[in-house]
C-alpha atoms as a PDB file:
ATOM      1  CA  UNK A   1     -54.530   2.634   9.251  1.00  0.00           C
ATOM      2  CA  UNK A   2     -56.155   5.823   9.569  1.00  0.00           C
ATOM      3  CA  UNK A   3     -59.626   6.327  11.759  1.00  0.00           C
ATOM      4  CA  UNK A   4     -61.968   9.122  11.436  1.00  0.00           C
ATOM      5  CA  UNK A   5     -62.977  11.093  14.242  1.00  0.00           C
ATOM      6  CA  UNK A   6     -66.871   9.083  13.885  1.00  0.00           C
ATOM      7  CA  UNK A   7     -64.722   5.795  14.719  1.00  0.00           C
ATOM      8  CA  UNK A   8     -62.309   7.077  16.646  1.00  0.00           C
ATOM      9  CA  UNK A   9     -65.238   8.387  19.282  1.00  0.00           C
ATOM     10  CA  UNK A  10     -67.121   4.848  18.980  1.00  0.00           C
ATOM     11  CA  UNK A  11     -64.290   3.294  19.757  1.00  0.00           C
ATOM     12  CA  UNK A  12     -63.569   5.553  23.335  1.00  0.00           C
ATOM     13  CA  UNK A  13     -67.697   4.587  23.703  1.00  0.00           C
ATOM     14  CA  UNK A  14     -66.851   0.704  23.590  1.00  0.00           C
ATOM     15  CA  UNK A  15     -64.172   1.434  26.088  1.00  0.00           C
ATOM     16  CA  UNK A  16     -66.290   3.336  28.565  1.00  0.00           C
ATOM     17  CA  UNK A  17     -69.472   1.599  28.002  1.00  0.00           C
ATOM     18  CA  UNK A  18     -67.108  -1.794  29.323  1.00  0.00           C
ATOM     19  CA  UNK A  19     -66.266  -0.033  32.268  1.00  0.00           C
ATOM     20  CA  UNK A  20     -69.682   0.734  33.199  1.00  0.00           C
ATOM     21  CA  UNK A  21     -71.227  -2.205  32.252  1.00  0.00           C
ATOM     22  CA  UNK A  22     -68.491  -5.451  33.634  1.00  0.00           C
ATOM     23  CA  UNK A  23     -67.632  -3.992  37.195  1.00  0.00           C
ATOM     24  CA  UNK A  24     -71.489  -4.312  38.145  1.00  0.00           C
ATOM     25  CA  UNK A  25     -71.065  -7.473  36.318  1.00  0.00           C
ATOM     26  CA  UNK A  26     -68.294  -8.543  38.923  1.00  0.00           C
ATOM     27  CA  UNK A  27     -70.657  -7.473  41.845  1.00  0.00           C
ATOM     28  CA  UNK A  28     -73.285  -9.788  40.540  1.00  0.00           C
ATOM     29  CA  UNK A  29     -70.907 -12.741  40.309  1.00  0.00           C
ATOM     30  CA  UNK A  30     -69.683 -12.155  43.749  1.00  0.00           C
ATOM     31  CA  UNK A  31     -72.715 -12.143  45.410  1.00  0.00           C
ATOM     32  CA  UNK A  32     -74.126 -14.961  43.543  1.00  0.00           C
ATOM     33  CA  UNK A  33     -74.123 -17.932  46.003  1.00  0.00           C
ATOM     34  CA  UNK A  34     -73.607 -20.332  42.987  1.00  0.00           C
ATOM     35  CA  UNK A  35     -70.207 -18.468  43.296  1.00  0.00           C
ATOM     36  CA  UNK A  36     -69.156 -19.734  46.569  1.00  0.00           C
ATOM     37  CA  UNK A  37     -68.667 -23.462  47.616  1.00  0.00           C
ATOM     38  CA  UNK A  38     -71.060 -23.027  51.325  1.00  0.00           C
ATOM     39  CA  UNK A  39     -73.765 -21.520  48.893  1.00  0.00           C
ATOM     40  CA  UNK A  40     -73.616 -17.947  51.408  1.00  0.00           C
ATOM     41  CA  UNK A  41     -71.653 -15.041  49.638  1.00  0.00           C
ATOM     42  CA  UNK A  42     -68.181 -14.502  51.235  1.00  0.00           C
ATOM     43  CA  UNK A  43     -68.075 -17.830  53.057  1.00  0.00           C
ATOM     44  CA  UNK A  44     -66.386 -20.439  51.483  1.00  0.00           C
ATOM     45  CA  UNK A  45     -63.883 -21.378  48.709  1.00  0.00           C
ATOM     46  CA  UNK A  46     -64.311 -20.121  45.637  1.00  0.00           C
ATOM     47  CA  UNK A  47     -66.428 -22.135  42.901  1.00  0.00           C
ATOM     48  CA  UNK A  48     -65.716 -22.191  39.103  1.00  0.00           C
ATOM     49  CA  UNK A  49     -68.718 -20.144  38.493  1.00  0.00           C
ATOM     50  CA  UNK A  50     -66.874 -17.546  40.230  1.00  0.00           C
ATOM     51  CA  UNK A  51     -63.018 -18.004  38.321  1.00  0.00           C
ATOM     52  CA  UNK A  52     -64.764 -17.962  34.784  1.00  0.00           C
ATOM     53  CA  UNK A  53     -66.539 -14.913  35.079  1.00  0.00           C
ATOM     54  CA  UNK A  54     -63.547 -13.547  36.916  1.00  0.00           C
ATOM     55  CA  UNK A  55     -61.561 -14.492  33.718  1.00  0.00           C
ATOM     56  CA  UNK A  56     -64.490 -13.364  31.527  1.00  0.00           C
ATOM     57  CA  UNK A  57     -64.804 -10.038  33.530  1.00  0.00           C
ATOM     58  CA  UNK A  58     -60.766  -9.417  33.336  1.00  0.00           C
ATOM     59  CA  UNK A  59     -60.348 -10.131  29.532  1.00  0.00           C
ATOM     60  CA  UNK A  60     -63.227  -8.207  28.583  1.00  0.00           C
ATOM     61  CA  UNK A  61     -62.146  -4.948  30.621  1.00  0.00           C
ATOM     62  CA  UNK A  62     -58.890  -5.378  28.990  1.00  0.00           C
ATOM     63  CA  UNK A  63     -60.262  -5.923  25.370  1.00  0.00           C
ATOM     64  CA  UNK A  64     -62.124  -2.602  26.661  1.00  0.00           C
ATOM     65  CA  UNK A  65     -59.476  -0.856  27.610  1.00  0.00           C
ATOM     66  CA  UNK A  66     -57.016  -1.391  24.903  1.00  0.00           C
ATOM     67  CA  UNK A  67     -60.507  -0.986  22.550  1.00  0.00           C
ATOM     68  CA  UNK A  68     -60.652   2.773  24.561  1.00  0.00           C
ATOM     69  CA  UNK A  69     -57.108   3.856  24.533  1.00  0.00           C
ATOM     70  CA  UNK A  70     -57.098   3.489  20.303  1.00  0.00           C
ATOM     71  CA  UNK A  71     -60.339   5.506  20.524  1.00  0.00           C
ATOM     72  CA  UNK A  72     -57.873   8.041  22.141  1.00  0.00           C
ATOM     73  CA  UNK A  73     -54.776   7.799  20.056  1.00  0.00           C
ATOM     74  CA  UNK A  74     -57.397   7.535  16.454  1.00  0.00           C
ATOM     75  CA  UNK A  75     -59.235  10.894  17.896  1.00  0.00           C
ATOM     76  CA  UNK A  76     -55.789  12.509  18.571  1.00  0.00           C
ATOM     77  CA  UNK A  77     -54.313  11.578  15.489  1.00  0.00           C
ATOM     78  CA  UNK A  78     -57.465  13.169  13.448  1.00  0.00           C
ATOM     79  CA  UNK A  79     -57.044  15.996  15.340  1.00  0.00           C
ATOM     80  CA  UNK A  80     -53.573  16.599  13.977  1.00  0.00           C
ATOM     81  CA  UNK A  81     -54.166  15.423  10.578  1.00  0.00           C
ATOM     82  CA  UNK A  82     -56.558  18.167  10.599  1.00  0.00           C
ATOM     83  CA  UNK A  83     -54.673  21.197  11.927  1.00  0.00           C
END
């Protein structure tokens, strides 16, 4: 498959957009107090509010990464299709 340079940049925006937009995200979730079993953020075991979105947060960062890194090799590739 072949990308043009147009998708090949989208694709690096998906990538960074993920990493701007889930680790805030995480921060969010953390200090949630549905995320902790005492109800006060930090204290406590861990509740499954808190282990999905850790899973949600995780998979979607790598989905974003690996989303990001074709960006990369698709803009690199143009770049030598064209020279």
């Amino acid at each position: 498959m072949v990308l043009s340079r147009g998708w090949s940049l989208f694709l690096v925006g998906v990538g960074v957009w993920t990493w701007v937009i889930w680790p805030r995200f995480a921060v969010a979730i953390w200090n949630d107090p549905r995320a902790w079993a005492t109800g006060t953020v930090g204290e406590g075991s861990p509740t499954g509010f808190l282990w999905v979105h850790a899973l949600l947060i995780t998979a979607s960062l790598a989905i974003g990464t690996t989303v990001g890194v074709l960006g990369v090799r698709g803009w690199r590739a143009s770049r030598r299709r064209g020279a």
